[in-house]
N, C-alpha and C. Protein backbone atom coordinates (compact mmCIF):
# COMPACT_ATOMS: atom_id res chain seq x y z
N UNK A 1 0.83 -1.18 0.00
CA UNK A 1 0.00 0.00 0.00
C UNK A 1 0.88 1.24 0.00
N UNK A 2 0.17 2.31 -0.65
CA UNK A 2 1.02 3.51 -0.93
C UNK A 2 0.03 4.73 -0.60
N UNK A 3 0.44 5.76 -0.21
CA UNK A 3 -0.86 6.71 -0.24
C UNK A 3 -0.06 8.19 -0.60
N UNK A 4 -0.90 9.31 -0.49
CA UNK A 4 -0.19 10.59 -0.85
C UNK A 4 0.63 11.06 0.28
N UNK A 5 0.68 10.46 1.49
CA UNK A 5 1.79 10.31 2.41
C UNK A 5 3.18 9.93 1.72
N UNK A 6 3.36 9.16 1.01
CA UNK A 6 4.83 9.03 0.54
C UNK A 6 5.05 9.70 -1.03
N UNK A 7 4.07 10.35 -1.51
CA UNK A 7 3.58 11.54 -2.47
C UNK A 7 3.36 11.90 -3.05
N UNK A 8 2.75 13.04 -3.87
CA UNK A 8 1.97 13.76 -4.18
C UNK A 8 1.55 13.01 -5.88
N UNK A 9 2.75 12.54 -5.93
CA UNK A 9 2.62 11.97 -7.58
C UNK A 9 1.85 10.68 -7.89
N UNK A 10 1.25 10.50 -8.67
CA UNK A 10 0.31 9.70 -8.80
C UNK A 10 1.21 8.39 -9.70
N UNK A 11 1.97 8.83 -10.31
CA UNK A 11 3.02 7.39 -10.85
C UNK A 11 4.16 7.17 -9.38
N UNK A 12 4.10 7.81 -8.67
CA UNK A 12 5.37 7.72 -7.47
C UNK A 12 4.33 6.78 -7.01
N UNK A 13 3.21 7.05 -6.28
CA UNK A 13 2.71 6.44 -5.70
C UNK A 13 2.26 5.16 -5.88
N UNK A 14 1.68 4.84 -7.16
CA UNK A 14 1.63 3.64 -7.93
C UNK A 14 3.35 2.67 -7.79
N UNK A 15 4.39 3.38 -8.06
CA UNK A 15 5.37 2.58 -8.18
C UNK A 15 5.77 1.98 -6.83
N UNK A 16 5.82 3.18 -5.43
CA UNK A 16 5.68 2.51 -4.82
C UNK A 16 5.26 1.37 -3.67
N UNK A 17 3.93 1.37 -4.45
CA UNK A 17 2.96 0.88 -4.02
C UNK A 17 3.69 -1.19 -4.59
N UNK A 18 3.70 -0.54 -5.86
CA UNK A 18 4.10 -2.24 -6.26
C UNK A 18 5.78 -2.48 -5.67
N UNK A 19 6.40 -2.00 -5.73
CA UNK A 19 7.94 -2.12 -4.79
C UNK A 19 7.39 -2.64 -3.43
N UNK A 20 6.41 -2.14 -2.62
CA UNK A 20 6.23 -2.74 -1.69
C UNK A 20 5.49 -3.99 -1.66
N UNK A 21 4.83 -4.25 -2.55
CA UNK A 21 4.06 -5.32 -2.95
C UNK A 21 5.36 -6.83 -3.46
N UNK A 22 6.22 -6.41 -3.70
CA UNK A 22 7.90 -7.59 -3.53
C UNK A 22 7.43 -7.85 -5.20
N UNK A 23 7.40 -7.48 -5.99
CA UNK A 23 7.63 -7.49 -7.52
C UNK A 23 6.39 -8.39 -7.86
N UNK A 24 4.95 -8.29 -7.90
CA UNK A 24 3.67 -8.97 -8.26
C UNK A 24 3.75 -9.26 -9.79
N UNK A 25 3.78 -10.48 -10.59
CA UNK A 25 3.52 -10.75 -11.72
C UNK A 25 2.75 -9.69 -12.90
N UNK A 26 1.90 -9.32 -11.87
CA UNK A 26 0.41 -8.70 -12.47
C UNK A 26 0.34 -7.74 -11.65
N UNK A 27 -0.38 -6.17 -12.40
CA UNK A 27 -0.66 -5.66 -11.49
C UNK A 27 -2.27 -4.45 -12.22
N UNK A 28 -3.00 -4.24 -11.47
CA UNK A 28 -4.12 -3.76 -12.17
C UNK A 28 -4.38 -2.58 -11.19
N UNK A 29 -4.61 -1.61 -11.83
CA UNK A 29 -5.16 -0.26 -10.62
C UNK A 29 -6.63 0.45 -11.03
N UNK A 30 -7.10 0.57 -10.08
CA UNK A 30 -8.20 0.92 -10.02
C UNK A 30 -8.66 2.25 -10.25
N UNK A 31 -8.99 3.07 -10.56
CA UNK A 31 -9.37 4.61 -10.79
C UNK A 31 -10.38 5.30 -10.70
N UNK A 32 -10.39 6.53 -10.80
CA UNK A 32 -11.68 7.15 -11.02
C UNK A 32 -11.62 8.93 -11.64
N UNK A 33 -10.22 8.56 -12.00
CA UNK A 33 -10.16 10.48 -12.34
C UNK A 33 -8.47 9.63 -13.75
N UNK A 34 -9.00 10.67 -14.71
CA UNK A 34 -8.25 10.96 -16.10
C UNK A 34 -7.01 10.44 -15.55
N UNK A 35 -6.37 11.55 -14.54
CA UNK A 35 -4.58 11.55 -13.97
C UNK A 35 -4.48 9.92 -13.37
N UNK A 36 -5.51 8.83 -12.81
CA UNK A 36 -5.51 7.86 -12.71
C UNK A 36 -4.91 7.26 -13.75
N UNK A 37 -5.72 7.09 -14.84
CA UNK A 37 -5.39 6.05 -16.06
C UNK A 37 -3.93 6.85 -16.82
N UNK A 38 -3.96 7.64 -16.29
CA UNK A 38 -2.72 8.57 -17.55
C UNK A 38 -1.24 7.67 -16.71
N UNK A 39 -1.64 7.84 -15.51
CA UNK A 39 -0.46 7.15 -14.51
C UNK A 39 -0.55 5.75 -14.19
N UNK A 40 -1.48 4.73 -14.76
CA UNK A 40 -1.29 3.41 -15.16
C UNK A 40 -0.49 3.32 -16.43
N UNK A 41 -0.93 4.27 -17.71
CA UNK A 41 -0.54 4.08 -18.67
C UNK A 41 0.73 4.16 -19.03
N UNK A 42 1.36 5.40 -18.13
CA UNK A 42 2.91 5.33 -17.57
C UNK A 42 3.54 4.73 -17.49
N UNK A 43 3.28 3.90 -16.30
CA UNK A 43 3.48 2.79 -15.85
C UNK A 43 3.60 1.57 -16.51
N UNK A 44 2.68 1.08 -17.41
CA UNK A 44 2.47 0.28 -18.54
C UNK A 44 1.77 -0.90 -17.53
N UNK A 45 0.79 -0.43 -16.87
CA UNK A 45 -0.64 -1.14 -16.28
C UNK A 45 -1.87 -1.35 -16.55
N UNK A 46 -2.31 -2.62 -15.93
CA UNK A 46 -3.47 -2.59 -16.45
C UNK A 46 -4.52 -1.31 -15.61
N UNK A 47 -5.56 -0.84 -16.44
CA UNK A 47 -6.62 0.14 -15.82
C UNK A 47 -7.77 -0.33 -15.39
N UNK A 48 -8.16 -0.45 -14.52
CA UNK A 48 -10.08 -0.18 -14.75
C UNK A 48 -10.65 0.93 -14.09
N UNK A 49 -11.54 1.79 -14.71
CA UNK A 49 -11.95 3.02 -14.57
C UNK A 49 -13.27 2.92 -13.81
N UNK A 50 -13.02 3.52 -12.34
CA UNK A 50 -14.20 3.24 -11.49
C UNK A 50 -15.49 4.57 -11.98
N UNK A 51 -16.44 4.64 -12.27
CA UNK A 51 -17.45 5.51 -12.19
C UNK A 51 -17.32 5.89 -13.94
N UNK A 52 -17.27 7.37 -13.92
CA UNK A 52 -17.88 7.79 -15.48
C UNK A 52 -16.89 8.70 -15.82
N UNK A 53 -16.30 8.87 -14.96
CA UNK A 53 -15.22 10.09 -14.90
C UNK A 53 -14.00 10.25 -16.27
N UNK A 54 -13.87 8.54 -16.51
CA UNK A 54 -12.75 8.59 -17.86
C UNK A 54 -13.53 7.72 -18.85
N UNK A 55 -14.02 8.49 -19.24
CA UNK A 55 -15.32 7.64 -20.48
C UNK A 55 -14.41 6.98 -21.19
N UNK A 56 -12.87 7.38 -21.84
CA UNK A 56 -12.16 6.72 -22.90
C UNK A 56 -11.50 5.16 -22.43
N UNK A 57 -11.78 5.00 -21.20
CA UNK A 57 -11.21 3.67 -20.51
C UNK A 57 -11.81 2.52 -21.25
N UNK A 58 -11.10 1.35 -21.43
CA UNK A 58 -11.79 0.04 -22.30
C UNK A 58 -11.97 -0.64 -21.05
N UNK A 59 -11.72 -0.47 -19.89
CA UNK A 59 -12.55 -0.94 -19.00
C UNK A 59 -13.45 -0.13 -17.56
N UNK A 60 -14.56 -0.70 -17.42
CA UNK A 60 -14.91 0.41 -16.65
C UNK A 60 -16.28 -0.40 -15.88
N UNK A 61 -16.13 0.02 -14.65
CA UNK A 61 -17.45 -0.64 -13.62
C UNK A 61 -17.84 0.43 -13.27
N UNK A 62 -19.36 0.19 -12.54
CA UNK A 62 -20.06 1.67 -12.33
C UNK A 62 -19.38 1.90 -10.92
N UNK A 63 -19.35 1.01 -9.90
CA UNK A 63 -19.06 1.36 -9.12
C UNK A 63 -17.92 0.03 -8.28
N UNK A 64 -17.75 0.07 -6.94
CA UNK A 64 -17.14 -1.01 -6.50
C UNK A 64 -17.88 -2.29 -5.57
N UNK A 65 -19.07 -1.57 -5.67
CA UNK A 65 -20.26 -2.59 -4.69
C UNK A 65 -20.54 -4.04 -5.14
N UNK A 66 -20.49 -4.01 -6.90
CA UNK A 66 -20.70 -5.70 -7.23
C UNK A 66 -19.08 -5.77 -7.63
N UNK A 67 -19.04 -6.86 -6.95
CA UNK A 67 -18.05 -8.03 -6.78
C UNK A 67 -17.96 -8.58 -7.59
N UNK A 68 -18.73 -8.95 -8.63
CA UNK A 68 -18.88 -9.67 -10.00
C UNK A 68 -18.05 -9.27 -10.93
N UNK A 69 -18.63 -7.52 -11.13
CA UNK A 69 -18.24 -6.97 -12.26
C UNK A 69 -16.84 -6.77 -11.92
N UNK A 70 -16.08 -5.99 -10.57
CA UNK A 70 -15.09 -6.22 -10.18
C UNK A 70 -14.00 -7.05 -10.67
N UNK A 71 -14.08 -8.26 -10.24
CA UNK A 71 -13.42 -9.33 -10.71
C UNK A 71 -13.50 -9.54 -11.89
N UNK A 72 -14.94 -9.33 -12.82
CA UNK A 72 -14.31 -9.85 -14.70
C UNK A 72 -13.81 -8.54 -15.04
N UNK A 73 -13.38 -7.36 -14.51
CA UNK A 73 -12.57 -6.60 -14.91
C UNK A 73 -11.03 -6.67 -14.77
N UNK A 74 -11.36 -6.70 -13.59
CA UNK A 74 -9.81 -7.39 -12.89
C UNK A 74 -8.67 -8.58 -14.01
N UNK A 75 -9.97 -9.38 -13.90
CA UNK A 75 -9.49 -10.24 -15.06
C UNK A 75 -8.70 -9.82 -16.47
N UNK A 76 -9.93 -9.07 -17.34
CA UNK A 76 -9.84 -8.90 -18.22
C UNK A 76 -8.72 -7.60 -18.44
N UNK A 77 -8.81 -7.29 -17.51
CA UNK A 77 -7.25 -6.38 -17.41
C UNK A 77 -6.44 -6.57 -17.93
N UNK A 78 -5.25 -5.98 -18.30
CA UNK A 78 -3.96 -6.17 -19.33
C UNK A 78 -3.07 -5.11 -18.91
């Protein structure tokens, strides 16, 4: 886990979020604002775009309440 405690940057934080995570095969981030997906894409992660906020996302759930959709996103992630 990483938060804007270790800072302000949204690819810092992502990176070291997975450094602490001990090098994960896979890694998928969750979003809900443009600077989200711009800083997966950085990264060269998979996205899924929570709410309506980044219409251009190829993946996207309305919200995080079903568990269903969750996971076949998760999945289908890249």
């Amino acid at each position: 886990m990483a938060t804007a405690d270790d800072s302000h940057d949204r690819r810092e934080i992502l990176s070291t979020a997975i450094d602490r995570a001990g090098a994960p095969s896979r890694v998928v981030y969750l979003g809900d604002r443009p600077w989200d997906s711009a800083a997966a894409a950085a990264l060269g992660i998979g996205f899924v775009a929570v709410g309506s906020h980044v219409p251009e996302a190829k993946l996207q759930i309305t919200d995080l309440e079903d568990m269903t959709a969750v996971w076949n996103a998760l999945e289908r992630a890249t």
